[in-house]
C-alpha atoms as a PDB file:
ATOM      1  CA  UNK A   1     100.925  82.254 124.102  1.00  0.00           C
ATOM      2  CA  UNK A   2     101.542  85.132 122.089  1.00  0.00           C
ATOM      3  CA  UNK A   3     104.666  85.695 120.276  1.00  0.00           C
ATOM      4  CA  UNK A   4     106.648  88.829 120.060  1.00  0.00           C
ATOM      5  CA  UNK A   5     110.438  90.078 118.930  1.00  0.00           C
ATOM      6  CA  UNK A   6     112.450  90.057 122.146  1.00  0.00           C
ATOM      7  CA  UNK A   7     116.486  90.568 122.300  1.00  0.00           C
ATOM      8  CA  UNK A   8     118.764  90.467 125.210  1.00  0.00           C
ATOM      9  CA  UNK A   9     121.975  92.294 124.029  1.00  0.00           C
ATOM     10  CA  UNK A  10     123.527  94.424 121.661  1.00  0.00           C
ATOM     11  CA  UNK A  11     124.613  92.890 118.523  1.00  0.00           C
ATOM     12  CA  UNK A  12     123.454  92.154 114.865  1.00  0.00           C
ATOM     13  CA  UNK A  13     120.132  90.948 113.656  1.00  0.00           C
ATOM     14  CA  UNK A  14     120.882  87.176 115.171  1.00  0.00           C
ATOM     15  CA  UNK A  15     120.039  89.111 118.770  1.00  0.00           C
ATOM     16  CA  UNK A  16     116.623  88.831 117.147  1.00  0.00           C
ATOM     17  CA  UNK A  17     114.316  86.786 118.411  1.00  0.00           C
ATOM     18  CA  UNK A  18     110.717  85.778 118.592  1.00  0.00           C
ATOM     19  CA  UNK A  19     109.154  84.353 121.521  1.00  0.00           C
ATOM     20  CA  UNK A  20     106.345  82.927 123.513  1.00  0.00           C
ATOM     21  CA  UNK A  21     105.543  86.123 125.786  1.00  0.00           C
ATOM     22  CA  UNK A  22     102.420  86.565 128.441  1.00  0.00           C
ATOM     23  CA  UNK A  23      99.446  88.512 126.650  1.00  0.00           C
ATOM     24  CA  UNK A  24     100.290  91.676 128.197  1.00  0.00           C
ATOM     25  CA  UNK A  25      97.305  93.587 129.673  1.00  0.00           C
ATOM     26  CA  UNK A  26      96.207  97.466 129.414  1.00  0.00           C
ATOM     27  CA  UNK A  27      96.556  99.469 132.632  1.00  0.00           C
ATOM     28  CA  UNK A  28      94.559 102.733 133.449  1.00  0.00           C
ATOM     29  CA  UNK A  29      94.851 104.730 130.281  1.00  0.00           C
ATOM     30  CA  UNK A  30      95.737 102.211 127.992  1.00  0.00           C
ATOM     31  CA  UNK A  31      94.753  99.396 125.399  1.00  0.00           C
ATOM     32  CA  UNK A  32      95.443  96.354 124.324  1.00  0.00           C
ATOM     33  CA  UNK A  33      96.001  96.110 120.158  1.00  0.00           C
ATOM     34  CA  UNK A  34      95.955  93.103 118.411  1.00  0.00           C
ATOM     35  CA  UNK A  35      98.618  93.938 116.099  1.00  0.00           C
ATOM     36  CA  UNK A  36      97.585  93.853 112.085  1.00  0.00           C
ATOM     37  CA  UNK A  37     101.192  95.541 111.198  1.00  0.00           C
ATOM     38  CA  UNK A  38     104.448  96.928 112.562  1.00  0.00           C
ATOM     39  CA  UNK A  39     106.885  98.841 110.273  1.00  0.00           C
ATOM     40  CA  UNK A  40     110.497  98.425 110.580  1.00  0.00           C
ATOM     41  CA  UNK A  41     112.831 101.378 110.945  1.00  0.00           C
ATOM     42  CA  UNK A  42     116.428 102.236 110.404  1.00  0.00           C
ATOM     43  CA  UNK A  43     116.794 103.693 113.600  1.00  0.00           C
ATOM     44  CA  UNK A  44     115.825 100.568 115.285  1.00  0.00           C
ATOM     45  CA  UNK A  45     119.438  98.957 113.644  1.00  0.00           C
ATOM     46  CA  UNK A  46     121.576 101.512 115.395  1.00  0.00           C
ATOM     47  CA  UNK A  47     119.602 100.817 118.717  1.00  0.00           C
ATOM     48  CA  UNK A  48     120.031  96.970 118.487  1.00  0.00           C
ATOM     49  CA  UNK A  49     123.624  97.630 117.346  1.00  0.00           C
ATOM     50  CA  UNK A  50     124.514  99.880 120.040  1.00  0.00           C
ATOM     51  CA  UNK A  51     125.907 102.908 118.291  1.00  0.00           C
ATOM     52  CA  UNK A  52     122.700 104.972 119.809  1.00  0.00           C
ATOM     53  CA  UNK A  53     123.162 103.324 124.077  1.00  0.00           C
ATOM     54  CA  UNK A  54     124.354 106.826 124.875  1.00  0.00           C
ATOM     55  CA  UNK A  55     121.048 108.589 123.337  1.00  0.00           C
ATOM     56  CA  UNK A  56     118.484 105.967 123.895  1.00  0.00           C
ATOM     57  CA  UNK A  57     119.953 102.863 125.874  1.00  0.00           C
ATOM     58  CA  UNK A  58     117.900  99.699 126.065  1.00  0.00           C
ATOM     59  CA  UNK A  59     117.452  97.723 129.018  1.00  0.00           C
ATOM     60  CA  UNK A  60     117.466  94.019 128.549  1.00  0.00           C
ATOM     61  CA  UNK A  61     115.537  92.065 127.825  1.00  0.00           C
ATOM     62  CA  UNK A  62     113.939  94.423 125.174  1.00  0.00           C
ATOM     63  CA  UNK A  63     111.472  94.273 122.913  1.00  0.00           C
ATOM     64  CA  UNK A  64     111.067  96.184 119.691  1.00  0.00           C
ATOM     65  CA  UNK A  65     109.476  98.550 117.135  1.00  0.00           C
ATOM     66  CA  UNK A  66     107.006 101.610 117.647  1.00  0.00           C
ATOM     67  CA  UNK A  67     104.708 101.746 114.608  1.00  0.00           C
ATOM     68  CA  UNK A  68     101.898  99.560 114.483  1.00  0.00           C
ATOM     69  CA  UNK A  69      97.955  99.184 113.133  1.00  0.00           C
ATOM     70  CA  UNK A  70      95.538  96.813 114.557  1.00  0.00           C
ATOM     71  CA  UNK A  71      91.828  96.158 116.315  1.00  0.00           C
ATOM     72  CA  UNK A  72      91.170  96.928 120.104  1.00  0.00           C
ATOM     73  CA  UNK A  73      90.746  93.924 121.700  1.00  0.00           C
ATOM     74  CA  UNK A  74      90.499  94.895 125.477  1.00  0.00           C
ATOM     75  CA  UNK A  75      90.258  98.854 127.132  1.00  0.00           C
ATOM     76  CA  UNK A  76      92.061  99.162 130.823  1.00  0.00           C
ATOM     77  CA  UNK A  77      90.203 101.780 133.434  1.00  0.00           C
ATOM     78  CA  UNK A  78      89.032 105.351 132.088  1.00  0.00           C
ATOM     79  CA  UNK A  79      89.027 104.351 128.667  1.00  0.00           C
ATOM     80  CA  UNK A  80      86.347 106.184 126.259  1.00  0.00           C
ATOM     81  CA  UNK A  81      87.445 107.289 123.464  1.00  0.00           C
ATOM     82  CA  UNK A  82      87.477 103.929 121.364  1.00  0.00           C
ATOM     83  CA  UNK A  83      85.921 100.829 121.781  1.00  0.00           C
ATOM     84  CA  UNK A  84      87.088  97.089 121.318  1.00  0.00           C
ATOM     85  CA  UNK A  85      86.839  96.135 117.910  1.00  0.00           C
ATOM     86  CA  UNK A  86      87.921  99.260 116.578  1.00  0.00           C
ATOM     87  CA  UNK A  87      90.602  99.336 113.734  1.00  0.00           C
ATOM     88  CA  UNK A  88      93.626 101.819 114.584  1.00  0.00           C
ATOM     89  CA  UNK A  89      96.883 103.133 114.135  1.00  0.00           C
ATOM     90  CA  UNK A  90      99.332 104.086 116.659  1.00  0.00           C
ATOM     91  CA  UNK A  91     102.884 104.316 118.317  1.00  0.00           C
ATOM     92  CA  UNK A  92     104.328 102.953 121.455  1.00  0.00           C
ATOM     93  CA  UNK A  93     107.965 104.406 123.269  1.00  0.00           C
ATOM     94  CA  UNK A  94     108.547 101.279 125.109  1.00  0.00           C
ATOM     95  CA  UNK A  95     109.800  99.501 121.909  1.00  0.00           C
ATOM     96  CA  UNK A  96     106.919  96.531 122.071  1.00  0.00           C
ATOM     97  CA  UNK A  97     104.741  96.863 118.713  1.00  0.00           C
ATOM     98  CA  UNK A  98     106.802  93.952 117.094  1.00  0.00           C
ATOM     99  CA  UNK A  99     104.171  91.589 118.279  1.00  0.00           C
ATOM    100  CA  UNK A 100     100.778  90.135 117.972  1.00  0.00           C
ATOM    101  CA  UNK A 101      99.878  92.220 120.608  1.00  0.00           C
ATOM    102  CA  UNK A 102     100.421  95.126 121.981  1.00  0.00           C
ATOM    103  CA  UNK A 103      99.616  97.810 125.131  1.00  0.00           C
ATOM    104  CA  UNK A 104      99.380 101.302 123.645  1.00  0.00           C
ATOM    105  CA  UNK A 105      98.394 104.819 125.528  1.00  0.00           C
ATOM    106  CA  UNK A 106      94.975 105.097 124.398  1.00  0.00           C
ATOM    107  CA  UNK A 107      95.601 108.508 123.393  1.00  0.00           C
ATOM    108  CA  UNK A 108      98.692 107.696 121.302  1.00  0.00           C
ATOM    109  CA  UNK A 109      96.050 105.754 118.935  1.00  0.00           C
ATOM    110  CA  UNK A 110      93.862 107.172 116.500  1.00  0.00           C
ATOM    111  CA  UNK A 111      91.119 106.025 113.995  1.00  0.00           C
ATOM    112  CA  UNK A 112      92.517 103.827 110.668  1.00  0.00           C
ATOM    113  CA  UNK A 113      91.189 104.943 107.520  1.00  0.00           C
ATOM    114  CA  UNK A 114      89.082 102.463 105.814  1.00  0.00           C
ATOM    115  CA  UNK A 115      90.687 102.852 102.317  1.00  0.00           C
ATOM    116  CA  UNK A 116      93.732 102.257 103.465  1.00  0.00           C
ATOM    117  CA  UNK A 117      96.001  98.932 103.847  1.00  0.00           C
ATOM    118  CA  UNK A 118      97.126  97.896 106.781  1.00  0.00           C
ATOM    119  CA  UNK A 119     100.258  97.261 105.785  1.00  0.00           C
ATOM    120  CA  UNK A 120     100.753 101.237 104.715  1.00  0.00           C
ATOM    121  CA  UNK A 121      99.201 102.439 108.255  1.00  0.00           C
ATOM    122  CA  UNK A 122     101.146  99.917 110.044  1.00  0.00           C
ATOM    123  CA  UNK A 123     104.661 101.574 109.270  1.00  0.00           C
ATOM    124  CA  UNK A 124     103.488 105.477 109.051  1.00  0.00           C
ATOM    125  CA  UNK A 125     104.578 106.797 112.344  1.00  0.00           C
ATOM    126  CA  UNK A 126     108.151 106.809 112.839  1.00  0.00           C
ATOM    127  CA  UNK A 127     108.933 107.931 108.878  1.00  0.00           C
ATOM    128  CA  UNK A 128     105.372 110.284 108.854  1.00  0.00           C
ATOM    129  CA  UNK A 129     106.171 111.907 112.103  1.00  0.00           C
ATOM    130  CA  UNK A 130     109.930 112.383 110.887  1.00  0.00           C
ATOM    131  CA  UNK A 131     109.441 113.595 107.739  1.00  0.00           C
ATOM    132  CA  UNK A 132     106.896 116.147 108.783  1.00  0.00           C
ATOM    133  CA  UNK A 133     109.025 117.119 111.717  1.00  0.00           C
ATOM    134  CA  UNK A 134     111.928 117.650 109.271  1.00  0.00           C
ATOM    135  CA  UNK A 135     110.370 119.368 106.440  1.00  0.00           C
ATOM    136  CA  UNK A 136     108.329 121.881 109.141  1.00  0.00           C
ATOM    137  CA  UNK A 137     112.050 122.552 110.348  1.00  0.00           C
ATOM    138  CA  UNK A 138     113.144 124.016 107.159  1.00  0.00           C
ATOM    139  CA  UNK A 139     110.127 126.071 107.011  1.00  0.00           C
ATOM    140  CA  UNK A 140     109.460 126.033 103.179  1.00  0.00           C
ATOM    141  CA  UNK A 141     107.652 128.454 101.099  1.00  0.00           C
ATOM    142  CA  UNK A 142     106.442 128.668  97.319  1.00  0.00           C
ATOM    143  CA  UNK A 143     109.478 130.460  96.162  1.00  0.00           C
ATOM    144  CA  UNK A 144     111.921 127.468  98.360  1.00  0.00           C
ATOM    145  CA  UNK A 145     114.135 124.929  96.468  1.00  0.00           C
ATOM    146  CA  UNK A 146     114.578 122.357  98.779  1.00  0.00           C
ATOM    147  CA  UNK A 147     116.893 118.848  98.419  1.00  0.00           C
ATOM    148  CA  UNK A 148     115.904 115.706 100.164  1.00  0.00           C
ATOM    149  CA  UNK A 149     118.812 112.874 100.830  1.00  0.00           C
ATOM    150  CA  UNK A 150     117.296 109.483 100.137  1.00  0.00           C
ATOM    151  CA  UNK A 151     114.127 110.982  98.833  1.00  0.00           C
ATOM    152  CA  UNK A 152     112.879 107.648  98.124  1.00  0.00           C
ATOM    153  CA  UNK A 153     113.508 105.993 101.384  1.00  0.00           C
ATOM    154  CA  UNK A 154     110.941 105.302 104.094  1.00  0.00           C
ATOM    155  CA  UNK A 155     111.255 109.094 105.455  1.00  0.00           C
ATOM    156  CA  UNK A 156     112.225 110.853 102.730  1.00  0.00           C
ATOM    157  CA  UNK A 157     109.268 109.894 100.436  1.00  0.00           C
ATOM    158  CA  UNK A 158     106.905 111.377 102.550  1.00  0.00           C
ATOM    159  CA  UNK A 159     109.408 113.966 102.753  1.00  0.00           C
ATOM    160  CA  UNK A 160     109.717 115.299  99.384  1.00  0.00           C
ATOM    161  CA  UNK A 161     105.529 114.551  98.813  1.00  0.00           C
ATOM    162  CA  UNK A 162     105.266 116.972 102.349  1.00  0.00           C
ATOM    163  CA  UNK A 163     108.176 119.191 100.764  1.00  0.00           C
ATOM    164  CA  UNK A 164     105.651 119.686  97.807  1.00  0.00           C
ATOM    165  CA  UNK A 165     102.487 120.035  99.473  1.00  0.00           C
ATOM    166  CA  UNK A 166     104.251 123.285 100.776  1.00  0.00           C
ATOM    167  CA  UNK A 167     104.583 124.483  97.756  1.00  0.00           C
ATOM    168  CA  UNK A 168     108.395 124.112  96.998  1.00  0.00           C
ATOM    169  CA  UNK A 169     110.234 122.997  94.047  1.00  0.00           C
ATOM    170  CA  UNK A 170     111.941 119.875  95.531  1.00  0.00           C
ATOM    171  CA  UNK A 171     114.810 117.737  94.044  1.00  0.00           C
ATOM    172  CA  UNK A 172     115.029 114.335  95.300  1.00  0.00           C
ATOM    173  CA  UNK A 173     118.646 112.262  95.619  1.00  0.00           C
ATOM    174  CA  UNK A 174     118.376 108.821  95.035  1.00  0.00           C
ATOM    175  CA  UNK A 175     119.477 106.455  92.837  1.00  0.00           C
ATOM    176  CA  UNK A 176     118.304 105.081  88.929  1.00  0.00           C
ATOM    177  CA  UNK A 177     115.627 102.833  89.671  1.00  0.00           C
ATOM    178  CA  UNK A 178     113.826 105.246  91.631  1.00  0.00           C
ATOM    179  CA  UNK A 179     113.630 108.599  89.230  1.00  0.00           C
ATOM    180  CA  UNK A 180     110.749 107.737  87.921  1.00  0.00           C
ATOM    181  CA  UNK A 181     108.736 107.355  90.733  1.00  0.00           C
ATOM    182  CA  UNK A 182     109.720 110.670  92.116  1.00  0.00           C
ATOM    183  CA  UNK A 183     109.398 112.418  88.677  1.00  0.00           C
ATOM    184  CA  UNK A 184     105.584 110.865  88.893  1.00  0.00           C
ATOM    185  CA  UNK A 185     104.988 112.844  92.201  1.00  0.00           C
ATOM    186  CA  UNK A 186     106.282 115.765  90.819  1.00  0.00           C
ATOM    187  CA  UNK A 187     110.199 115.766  92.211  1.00  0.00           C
ATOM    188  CA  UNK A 188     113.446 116.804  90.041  1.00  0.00           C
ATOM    189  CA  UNK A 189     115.467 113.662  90.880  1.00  0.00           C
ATOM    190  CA  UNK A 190     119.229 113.688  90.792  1.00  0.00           C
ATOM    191  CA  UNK A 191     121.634 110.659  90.944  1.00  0.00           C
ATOM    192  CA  UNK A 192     123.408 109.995  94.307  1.00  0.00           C
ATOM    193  CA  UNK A 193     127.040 110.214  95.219  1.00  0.00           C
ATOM    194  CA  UNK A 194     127.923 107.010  94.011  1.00  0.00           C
ATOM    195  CA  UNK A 195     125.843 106.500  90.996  1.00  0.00           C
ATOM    196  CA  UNK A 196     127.942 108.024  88.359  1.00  0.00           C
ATOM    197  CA  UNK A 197     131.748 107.594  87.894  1.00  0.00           C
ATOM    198  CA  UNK A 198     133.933 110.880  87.927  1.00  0.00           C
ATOM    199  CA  UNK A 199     131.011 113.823  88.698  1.00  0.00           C
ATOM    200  CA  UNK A 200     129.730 114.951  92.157  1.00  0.00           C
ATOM    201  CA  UNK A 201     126.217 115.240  93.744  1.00  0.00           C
ATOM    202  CA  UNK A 202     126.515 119.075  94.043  1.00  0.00           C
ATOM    203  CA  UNK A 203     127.183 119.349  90.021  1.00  0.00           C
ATOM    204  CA  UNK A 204     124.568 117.780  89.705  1.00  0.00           C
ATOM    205  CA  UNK A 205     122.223 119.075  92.142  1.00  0.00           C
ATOM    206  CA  UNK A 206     123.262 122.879  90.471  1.00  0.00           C
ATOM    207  CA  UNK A 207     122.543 121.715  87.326  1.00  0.00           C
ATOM    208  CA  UNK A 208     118.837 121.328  88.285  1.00  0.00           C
ATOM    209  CA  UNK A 209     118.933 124.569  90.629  1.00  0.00           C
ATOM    210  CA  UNK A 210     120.961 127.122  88.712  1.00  0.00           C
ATOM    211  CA  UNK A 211     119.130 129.219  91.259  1.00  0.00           C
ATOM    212  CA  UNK A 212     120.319 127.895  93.840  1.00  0.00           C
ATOM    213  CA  UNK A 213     119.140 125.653  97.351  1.00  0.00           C
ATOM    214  CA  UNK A 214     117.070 127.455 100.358  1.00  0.00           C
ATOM    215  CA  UNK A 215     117.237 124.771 102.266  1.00  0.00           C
ATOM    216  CA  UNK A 216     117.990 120.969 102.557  1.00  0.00           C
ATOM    217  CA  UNK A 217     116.403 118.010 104.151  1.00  0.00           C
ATOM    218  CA  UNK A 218     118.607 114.939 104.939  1.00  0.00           C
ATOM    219  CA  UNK A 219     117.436 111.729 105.540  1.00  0.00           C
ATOM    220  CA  UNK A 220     120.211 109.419 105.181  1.00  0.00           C
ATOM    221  CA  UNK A 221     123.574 111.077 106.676  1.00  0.00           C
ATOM    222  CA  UNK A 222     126.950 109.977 105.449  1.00  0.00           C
ATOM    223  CA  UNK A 223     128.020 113.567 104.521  1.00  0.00           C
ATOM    224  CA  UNK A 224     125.254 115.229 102.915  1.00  0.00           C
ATOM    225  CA  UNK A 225     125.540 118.087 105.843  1.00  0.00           C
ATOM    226  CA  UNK A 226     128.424 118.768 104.165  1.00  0.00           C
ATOM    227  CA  UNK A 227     126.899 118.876 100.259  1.00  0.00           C
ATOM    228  CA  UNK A 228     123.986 121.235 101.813  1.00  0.00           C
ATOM    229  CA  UNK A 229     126.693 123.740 103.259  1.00  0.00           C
ATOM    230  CA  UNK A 230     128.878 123.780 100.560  1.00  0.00           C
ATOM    231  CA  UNK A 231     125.959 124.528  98.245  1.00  0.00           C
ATOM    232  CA  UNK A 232     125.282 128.000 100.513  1.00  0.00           C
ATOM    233  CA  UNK A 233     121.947 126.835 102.614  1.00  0.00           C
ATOM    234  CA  UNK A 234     122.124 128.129 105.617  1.00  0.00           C
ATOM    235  CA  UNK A 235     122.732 126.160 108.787  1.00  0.00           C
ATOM    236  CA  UNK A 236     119.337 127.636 110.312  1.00  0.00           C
ATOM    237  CA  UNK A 237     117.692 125.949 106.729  1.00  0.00           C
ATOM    238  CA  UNK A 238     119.398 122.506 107.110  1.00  0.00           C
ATOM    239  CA  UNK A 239     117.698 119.602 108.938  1.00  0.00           C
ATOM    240  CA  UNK A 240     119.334 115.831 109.425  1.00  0.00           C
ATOM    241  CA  UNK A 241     117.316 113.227 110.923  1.00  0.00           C
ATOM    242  CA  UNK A 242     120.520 110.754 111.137  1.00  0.00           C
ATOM    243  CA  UNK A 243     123.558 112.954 111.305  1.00  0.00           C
ATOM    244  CA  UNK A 244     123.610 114.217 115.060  1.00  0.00           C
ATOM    245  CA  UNK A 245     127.591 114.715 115.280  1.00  0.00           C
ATOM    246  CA  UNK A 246     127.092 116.978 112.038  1.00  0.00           C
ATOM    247  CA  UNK A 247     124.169 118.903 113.804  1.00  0.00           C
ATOM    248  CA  UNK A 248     126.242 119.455 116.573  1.00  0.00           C
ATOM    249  CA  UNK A 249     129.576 120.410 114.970  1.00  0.00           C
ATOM    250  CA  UNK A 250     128.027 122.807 112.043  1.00  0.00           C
ATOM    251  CA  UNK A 251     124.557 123.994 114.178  1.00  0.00           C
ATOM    252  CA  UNK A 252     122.257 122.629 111.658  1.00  0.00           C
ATOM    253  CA  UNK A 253     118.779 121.318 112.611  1.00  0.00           C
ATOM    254  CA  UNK A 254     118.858 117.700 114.044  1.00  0.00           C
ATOM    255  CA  UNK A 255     114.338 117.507 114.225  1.00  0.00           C
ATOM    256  CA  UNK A 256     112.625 114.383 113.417  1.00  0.00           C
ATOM    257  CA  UNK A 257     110.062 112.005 115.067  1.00  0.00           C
ATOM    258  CA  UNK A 258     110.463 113.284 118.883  1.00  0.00           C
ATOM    259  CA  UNK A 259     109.334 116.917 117.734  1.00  0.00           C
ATOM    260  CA  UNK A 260     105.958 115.290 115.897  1.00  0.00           C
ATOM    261  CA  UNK A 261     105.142 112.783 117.924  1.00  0.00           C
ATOM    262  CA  UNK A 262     101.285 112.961 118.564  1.00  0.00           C
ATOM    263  CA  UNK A 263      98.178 111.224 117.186  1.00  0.00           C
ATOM    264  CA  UNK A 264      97.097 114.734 115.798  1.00  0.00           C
ATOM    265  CA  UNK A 265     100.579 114.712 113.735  1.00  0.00           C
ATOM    266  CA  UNK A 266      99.602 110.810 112.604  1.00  0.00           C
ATOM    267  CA  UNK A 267      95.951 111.515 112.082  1.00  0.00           C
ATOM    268  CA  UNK A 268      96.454 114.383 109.755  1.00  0.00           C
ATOM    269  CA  UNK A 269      99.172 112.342 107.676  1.00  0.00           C
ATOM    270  CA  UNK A 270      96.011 109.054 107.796  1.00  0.00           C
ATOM    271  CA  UNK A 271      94.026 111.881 106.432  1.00  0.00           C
ATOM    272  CA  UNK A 272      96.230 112.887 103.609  1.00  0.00           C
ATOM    273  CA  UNK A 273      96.816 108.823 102.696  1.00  0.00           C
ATOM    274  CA  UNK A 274      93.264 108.675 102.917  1.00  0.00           C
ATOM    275  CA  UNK A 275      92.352 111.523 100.421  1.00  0.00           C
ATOM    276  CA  UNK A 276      95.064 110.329  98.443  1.00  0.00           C
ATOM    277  CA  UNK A 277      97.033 113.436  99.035  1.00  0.00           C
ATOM    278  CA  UNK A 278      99.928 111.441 100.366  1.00  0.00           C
ATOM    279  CA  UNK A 279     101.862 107.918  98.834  1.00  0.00           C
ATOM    280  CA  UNK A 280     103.396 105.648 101.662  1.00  0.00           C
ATOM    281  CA  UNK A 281     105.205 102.753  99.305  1.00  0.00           C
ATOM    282  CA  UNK A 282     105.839  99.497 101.364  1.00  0.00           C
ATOM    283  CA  UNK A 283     108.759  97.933  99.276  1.00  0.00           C
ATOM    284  CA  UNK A 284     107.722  94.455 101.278  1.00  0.00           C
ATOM    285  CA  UNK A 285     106.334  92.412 103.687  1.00  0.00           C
ATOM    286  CA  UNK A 286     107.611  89.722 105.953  1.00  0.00           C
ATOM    287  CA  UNK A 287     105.800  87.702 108.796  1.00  0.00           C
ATOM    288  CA  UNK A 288     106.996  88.254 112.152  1.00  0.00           C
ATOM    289  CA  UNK A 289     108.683  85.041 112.342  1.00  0.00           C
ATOM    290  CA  UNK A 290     111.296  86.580 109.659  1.00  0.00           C
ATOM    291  CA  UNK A 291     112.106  89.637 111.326  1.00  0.00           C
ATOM    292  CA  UNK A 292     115.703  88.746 110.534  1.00  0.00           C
ATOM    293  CA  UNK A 293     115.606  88.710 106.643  1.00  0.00           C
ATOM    294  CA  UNK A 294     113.384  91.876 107.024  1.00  0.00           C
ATOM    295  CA  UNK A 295     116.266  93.455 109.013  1.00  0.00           C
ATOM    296  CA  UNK A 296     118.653  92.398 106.218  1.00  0.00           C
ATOM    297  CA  UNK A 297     116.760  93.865 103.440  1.00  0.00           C
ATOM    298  CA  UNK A 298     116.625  97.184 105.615  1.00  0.00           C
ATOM    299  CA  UNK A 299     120.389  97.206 106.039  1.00  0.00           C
ATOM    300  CA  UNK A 300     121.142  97.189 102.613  1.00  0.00           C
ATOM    301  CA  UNK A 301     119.348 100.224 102.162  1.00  0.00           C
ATOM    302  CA  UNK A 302     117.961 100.200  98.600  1.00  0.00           C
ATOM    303  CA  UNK A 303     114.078  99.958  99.255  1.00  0.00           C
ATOM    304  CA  UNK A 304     111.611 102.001  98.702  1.00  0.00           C
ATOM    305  CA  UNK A 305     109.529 103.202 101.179  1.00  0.00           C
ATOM    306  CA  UNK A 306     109.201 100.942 104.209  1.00  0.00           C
ATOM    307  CA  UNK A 307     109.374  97.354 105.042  1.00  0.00           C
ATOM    308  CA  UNK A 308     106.494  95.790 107.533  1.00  0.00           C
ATOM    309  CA  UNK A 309     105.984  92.819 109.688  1.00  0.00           C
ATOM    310  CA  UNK A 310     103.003  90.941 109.794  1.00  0.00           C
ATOM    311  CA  UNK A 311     102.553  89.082 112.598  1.00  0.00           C
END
C-alpha cells in the first residue's frame, strides 16, 4: 500500500508519522496525483502544535501538507481538462499532499513547466500564493520602499523578487549568510534583530532608506509590526502573514495564501519560474520517510527558501 504522513494529536514532530494508507481514489471533479514533491511549510508546525486549533482545527486522524507536483495517474467523472500522464502542480485544503499519492480538485491543478525541477514546483504554492497575496496587499509602486521580514525565507524570497518586479526599491532583513544572495537579485539587505550586538533593526533599516518606508511586508512575526509602525508606514501599508494578534490589535493587513489561492495565481508564478523571471531556492530535500528531520530543520528557521519531501 501506499504510504503517507498521518498524525493523530497535537504535539511535536514525534506525532509524525508515515503509514500504510488505502490508494485513495478521485471522485467527480477530481484526480488522483502520484506525488513527485510536497513542500513543507511553517504554518503546518503551528497546526500540528496546536497554537492555530482555534483558526484551523484538525480533526484526527489527519494527514498533512498542501503543495505538491506530480503525474495524473487516474481522472474521476467529468474530468477534461488534463489527461493521465500529465505532469502538474497543485494544492489540496484537506491537508493530504504528504504522500505518494494524492486526490486533488482537478481545477486546483495546473500544467508543470518543463524546465523546471520538481522539487522547486513541488513547494511553490503555499509561499507563491502568500507572497503574492502579501506584496499585492501593500500595493507597491515605482517610487515605494518596501521592507520584507525574513526576505530570504520560503515566502519572503519570492516576496522581495515579487516586491521588485513591481518596481520598488526593496530592503530585505535577514541574516549574514544570506546578503549576498539578495544583493544578487537586486535587494538592499539589512542584518536582523539579533545579528549585531548593541544597534537596532530600524537604525539600520534608516540607514539604507534615509527616505523613508511606504510600506512593509512581514513574513516572520516576532515584533516586526512593531519596527514597521515605529518607522511611520502606515497601518493600511503593512501586511503580516504570521502575526494575526498584531493585525488585529494595530489594524494592519493580515493577507496571505487564502486571498491567492487559485491555479491562475500558481500558473502565473510557474510562468515567471519558467521564464526565469522568478528564483524559488529549495535549501533541501528529504524522503518522505524523514519527514521528522525535515520538520526539525524547518523549526530552526535558518534555511533558505523551502524544504521538500520526496516521497
Amino acid at each position: 500500500m501506499p504510504a503517507a504522513v498521518i498524525l493523530n494529536e497535537y504535539g511535536d514532530v514525534d506525532v509524525l508519522n508515515v503509514v500504510d494508507v488505502p490508494r485513495p481514489a478521485p471522485g467527480p471533479g477530481q484526480v488522483l496525483v502520484r506525488v513527485r514533491a510536497a513542500g513543507i511549510n511553517p504554518v503546518e508546525i503551528k497546526i500540528r502544535d496546536g497554537d492555530l486549533r482555534n483558526r484551523w482545527p484538525s480533526t484526527f486522524p489527519s494527514g498533512q501538507g498542501s503543495d505538491f507536483a506530480g503525474t495524473v495517474v487516474e481522472l474521476g467523472d467529468g474530468v477534461t481538462t488534463t489527461e493521465v500522464g500529465d505532469s502538474v502542480i497543485g494544492f489540496v485544503h484537506t491537508r493530504s499532499s504528504h504522500a505518494e499519492f494524492v486526490v486533488a480538485e482537478a481545477e486546483n491543478i495546473v500544467p508543470k513547466p518543463d524546465n523546471v525541477t520538481w522539487e522547486t514546483v513541488g513547494g511553490l504554492y503555499v509561499v507563491g500564493t502568500s507572497a503574492y497575496a502579501a506584496v499585492r496587499a501593500v500595493g507597491l509602486t515605482p517610487s515605494d520602499t518596501v521592507v520584507v521580514s525574513a526576505a530570504a525565507g520560503g515566502v519572503g524570497s519570492l516576496a522581495v523578487q515579487l516586491a521588485k518586479h513591481a518596481g520598488a526599491t526593496v530592503i530585505g532583513i535577514a541574516g549574514p549568510a544570506n546578503h549576498e544572495w539578495l544583493t544578487a537579485h537586486g535587494v538592499i539587505p539589512v542584518a536582523h534583530g539579533d545579528a549585531v550586538d548593541g544597534d537596532r533593526v530600524v537604525d539600520r533599516i534608516r540607514a539604507v532608506a534615509p527616505n523613508g518606508v511606504d510600506a512593509f511586508v512581514d513574513t516572520y512575526g516576532g515584533g516586526y509590526v512593531e519596527i514597521a509602525l515605529e518607522l511611520g508606514v502606515p497601518a493600511d501599508r503593512i501586511n503580516t502573514i504570521v502575526d494575526f494578534a498584531a493585525a488585529e490589535k494595530y489594524g494592519v493587513q493580515a493577507k496571505g495564501n487564502s486571498e491567492a489561492a487559485t491555479a491562475d495565481v500558481l500558473a502565473e508564478l510557474a510562468g515567471l519560474l519558467s521564464k526565469g523571471e522568478l528564483e524559488l531556492p529549495v535549501a533541501a530535500v528529504y524522503p518522505l520517510s524523514d519527514v521528522r528531520a525535515a520538520y526539525r530543520e524547518l523549526a530552526r528557521g535558518h534555511t533558505r527558501g523551502k524544504i521538500v519531501l520526496l516521497p
